[in-house]
Each structure stands twice: as structure tokens, then as C-alpha cells.
N, C-alpha and C. Protein backbone atom coordinates (compact mmCIF):
# COMPACT_ATOMS: atom_id res chain seq x y z
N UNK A 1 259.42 87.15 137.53
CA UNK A 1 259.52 86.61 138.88
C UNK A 1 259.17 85.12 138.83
N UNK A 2 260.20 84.03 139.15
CA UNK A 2 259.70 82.90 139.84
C UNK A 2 259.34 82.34 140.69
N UNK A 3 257.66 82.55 140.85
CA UNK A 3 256.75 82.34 141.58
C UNK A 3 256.84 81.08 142.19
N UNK A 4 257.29 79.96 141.89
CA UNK A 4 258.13 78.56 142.33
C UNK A 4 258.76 78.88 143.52
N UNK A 5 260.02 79.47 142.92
CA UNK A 5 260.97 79.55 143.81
C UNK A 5 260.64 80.58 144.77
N UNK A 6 259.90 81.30 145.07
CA UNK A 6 259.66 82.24 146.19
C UNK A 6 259.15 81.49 147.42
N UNK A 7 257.54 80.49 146.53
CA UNK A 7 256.30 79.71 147.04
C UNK A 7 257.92 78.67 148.19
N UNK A 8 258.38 78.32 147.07
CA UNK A 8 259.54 77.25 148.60
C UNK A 8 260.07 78.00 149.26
N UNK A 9 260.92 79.09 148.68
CA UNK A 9 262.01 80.01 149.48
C UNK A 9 260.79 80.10 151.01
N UNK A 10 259.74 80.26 151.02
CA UNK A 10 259.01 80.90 151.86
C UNK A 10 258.70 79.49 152.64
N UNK A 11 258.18 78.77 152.04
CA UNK A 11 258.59 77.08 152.68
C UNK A 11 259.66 76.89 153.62
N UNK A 12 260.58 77.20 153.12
CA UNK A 12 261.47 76.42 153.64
C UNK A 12 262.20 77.06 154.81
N UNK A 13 262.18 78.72 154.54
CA UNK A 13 262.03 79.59 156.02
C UNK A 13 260.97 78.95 157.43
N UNK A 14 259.74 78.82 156.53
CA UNK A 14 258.89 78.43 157.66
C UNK A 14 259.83 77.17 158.46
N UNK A 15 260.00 75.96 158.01
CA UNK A 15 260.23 75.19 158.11
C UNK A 15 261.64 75.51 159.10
N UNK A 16 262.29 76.06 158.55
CA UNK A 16 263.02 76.61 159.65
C UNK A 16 262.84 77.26 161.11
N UNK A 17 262.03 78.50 160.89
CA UNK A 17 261.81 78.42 161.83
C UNK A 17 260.82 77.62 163.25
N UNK A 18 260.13 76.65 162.57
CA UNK A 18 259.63 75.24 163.13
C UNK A 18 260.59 74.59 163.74
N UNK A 19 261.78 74.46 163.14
CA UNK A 19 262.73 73.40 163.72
C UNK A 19 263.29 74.66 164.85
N UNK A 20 263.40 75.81 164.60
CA UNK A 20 264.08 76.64 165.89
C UNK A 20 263.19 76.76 166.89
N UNK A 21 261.57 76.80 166.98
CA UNK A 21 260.66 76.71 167.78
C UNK A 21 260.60 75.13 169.00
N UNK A 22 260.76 73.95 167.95
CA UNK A 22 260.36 72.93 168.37
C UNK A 22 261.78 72.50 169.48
N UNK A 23 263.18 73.26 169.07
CA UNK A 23 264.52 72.94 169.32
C UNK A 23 264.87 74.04 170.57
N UNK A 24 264.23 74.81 170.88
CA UNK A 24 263.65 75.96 172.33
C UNK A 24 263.31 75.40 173.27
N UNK A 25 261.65 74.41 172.32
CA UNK A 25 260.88 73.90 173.74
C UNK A 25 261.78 73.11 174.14
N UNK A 26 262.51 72.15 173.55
CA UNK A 26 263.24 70.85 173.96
C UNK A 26 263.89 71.29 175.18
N UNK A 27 265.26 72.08 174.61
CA UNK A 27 266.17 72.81 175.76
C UNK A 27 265.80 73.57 176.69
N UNK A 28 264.29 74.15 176.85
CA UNK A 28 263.80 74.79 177.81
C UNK A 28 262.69 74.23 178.56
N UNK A 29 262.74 72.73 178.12
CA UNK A 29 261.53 72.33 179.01
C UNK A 29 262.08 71.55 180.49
N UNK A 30 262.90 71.69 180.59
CA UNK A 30 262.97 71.31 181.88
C UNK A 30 262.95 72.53 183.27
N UNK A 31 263.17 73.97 182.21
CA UNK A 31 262.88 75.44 183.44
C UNK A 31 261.73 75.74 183.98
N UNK A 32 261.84 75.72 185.68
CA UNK A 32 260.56 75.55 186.20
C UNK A 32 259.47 77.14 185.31
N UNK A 33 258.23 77.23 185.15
CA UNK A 33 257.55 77.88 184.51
C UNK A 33 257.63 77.99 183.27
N UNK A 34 258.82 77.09 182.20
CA UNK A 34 258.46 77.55 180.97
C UNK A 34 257.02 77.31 180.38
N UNK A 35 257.14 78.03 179.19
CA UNK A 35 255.74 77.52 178.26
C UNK A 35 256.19 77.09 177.16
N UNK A 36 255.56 75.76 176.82
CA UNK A 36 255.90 75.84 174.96
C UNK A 36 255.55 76.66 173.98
N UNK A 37 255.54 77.14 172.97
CA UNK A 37 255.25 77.67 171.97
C UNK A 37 254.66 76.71 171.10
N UNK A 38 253.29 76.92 170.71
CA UNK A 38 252.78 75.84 169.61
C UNK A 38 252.95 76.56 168.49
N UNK A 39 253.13 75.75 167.21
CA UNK A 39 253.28 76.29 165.69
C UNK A 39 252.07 75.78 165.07
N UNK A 40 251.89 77.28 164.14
CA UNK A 40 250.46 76.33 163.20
C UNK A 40 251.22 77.48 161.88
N UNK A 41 250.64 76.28 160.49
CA UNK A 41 250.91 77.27 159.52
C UNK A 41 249.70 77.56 158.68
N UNK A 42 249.70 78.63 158.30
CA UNK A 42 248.33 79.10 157.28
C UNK A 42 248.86 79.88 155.92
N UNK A 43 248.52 79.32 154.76
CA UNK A 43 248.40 80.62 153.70
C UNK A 43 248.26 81.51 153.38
N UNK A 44 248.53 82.29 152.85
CA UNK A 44 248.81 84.26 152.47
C UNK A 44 248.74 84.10 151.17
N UNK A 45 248.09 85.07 150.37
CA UNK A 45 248.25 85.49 149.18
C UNK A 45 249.05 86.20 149.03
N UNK A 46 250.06 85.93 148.21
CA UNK A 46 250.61 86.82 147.33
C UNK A 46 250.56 88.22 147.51
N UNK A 47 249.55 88.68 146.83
CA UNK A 47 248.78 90.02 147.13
C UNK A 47 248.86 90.61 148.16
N UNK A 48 248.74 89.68 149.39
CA UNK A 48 248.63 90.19 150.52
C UNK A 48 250.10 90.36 150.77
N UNK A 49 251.00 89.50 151.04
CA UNK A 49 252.33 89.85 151.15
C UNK A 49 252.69 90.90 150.09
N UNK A 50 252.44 91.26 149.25
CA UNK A 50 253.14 92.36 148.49
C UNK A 50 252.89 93.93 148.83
N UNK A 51 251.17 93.98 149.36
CA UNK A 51 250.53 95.09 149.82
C UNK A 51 251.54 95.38 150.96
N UNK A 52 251.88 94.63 151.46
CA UNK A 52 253.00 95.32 152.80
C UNK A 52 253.95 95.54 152.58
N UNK A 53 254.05 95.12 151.58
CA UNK A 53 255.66 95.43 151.10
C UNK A 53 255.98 96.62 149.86
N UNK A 54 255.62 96.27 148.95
CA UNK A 54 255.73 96.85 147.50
C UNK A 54 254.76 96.67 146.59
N UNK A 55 253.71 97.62 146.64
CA UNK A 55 252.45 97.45 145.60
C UNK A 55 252.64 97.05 144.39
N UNK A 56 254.09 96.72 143.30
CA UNK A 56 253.99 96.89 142.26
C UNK A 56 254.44 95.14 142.10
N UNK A 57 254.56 94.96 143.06
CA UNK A 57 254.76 93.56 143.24
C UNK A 57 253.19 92.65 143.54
N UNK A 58 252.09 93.09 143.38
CA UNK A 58 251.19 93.09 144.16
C UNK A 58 250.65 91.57 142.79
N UNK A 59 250.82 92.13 141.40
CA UNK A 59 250.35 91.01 140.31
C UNK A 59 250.88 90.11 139.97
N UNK A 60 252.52 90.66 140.40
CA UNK A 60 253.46 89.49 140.21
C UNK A 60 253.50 88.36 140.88
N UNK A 61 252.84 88.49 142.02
CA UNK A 61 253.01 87.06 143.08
C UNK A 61 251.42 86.69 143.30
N UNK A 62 250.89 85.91 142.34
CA UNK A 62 249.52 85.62 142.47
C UNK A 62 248.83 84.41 143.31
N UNK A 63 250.09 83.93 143.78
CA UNK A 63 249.83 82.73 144.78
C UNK A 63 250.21 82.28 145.72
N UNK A 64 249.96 81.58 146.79
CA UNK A 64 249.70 81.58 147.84
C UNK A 64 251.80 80.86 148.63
N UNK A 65 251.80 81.54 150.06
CA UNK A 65 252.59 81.72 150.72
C UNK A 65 252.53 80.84 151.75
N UNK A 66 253.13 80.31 152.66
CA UNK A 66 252.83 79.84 154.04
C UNK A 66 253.82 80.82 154.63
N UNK A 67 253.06 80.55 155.91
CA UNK A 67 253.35 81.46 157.11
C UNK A 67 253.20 81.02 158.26
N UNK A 68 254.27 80.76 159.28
CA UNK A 68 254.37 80.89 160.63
C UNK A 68 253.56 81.27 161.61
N UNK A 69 253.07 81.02 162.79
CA UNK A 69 252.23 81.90 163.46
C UNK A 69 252.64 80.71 165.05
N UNK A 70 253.28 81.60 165.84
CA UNK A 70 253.83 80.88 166.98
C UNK A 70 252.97 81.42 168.31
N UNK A 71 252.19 80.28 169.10
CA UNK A 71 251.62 81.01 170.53
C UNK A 71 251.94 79.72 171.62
N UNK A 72 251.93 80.44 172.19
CA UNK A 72 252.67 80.39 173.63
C UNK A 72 251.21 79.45 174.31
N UNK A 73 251.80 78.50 174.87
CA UNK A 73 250.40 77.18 175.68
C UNK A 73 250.77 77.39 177.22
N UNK A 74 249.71 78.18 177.41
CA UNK A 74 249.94 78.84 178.72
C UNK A 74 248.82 77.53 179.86
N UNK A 75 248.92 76.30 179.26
CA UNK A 75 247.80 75.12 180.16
C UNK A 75 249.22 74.81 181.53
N UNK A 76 248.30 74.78 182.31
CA UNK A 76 248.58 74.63 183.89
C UNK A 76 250.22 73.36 183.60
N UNK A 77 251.13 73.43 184.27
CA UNK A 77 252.44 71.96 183.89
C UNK A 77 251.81 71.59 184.91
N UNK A 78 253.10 70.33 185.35
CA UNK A 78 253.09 69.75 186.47
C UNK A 78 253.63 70.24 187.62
N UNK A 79 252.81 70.10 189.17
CA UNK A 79 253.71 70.55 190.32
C UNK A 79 254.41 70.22 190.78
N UNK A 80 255.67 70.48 191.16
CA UNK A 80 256.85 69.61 191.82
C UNK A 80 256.85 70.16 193.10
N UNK A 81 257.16 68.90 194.54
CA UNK A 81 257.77 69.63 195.31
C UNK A 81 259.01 69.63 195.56
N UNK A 82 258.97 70.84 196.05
CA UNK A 82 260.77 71.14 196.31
C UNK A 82 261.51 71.02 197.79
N UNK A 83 262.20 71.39 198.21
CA UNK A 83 262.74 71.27 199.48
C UNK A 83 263.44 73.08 199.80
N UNK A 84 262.76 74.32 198.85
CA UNK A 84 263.24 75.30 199.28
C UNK A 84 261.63 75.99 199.95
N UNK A 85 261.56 76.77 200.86
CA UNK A 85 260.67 76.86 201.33
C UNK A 85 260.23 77.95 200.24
N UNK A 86 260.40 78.82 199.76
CA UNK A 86 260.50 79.66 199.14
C UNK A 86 259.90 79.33 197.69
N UNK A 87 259.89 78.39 197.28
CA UNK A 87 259.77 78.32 196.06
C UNK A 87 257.68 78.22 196.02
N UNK A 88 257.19 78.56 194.91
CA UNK A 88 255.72 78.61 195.28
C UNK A 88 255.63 78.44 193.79
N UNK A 89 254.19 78.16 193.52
CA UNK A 89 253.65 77.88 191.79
C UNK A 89 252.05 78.14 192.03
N UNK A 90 251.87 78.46 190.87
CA UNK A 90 250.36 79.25 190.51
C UNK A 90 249.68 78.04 190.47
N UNK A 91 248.33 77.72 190.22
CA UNK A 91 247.13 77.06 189.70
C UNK A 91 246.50 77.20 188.62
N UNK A 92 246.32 76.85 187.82
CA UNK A 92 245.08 78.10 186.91
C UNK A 92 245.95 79.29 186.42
N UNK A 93 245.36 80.35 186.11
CA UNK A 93 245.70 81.50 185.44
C UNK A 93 246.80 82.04 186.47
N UNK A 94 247.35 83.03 185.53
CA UNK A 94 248.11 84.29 186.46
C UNK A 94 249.56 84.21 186.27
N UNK A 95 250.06 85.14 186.68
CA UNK A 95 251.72 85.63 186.47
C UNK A 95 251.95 86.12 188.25
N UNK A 96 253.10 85.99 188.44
CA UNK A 96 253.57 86.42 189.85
C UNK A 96 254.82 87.95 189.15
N UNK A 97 254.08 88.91 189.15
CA UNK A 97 254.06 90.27 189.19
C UNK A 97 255.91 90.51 190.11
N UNK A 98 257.04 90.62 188.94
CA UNK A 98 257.78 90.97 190.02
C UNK A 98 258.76 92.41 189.82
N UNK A 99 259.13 93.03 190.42
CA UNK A 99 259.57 95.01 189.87
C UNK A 99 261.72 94.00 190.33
N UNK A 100 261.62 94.42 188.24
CA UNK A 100 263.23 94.39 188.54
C UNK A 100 263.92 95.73 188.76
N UNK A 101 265.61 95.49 188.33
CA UNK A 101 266.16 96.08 188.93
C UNK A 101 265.91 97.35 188.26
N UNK A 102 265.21 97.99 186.98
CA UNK A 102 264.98 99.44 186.88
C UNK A 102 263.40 99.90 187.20
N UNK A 103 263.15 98.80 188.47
CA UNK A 103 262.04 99.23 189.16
C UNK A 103 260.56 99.25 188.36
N UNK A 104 260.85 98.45 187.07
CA UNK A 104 259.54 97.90 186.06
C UNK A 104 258.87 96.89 186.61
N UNK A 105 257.52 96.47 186.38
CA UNK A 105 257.81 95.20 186.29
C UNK A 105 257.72 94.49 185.73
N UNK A 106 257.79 92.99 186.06
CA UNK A 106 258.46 91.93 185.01
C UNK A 106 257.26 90.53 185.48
N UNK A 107 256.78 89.59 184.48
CA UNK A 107 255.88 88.75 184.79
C UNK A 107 256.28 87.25 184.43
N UNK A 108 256.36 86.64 185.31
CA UNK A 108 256.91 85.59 185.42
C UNK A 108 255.82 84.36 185.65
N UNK A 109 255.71 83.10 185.52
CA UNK A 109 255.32 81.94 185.82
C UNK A 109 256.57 80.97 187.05
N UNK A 110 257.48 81.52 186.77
CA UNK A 110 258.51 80.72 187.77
C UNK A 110 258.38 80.78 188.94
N UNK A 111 258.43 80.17 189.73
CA UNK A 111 258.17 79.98 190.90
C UNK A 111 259.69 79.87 192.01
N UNK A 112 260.43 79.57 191.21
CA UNK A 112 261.69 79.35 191.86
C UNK A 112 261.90 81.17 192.56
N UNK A 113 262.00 81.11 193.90
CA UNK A 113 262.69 82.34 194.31
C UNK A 113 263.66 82.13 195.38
N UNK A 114 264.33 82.91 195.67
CA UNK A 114 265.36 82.89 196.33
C UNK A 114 266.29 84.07 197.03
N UNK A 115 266.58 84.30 198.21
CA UNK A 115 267.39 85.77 198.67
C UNK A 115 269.30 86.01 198.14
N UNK A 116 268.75 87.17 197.75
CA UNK A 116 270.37 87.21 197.53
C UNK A 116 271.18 87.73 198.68
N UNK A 117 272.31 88.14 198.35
CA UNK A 117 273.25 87.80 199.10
C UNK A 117 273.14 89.02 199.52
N UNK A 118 272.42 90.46 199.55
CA UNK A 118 271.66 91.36 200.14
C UNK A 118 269.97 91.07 201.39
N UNK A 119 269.95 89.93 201.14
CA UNK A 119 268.44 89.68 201.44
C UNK A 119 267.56 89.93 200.54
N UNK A 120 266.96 90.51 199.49
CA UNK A 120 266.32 90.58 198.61
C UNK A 120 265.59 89.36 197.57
N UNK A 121 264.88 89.20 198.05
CA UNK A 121 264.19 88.49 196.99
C UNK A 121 264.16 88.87 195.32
């Protein structure tokens, strides 16, 4: 096994998916309630990636991995006002709790609401 070429192969995934994370927030930061996703990367052994996978692989890969780890920055945006009466935004913590159409519900930060063409919010 070339332990080289894995150590980048695994690089360069990360790295990928960094550029698909960072290329989300871009195009989605202008939707009222999005959140960014922050990226941090940390090391894995070998070992450890193999134990989940295939024990016999466990000696063969004796060194270290990077790894992805994506969370969501749930800090307060900015408030805009709007001109729909309807539209409302949180402070501080919390989700606005809303039951879609198979009567679940669904948790949102958006504030944008609006009646449809039933009356329904």
C-alpha cells in the first residue's frame, strides 16, 4: 500500500469538499435565514480509519489522515426590514416550528412567510 498516495488522495477530497462548502455559503448567502457552514480539519490515524472499515488494513496505514468536519454558525445575521407584513425574524436562539404538507414538522430560521393561493400560510 502507498501510504503517500492515500495521505493526498484523502487531502485532496478534503479540499474538495471545502471548496463545495465555501461555494454553498456564497450562493446561499443572500436567503433570508441561511446559516453558513464553518469547516475545520483534524487528523485521523490510519488505524482509526481502517478499524471502520477493514481490520486487516488496520497496520497497513500507519499514518495520519485529514478529515472534514462541517458545522453550521447558527450566530444571530442581520435584520432587514421588509415591506410584507408577514414576514417576522427571531433574536437569539430558536427555530419557527412549521407542520408541512405530510403534517411533520419542519424547522426553519426563515422568516419570509406568505399565503397561498388557498389562504394558508
Amino acid at each position: 500500500v502507498n501510504l503517500a498516495l492515500y495521505e493526498n488522495a484523502s487531502a485532496l477530497r478534503g479540499l474538495e469538499q471545502y471548496q463545495n462548502v465555501i461555494a454553498n455559503n456564497i450562493a446561499a448567502s443572500h436567503v433570508a435565514g441561511f446559516k453558513k457552514v464553518a469547516v475545520s480539519f483534524e487528523a485521523v490515524d490510519g488505524g482509526e480509519i481502517a478499524r471502520s472499515t477493514h481490520d486487516r488494513l488496520k497496520n497497513e496505514m500507519p499514518g495520519s489522515f485529514p478529515v472534514m468536519k462541517n458545522q453550521v454558525d447558527f450566530e444571530e445575521g442581520e435584520l432587514r426590514q421588509s415591506n410584507n407584513p408577514m414576514d417576522m425574524a427571531l433574536r437569539g436562539e430558536g427555530f419557527f416550528g412549521l407542520i408541512n404538507a405530510n403534517g411533520d414538522v419542519a424547522y426553519t430560521r426563515d422568516g419570509q412567510f406568505y399565503l397561498n393561493a388557498d389562504g394558508i400560510m
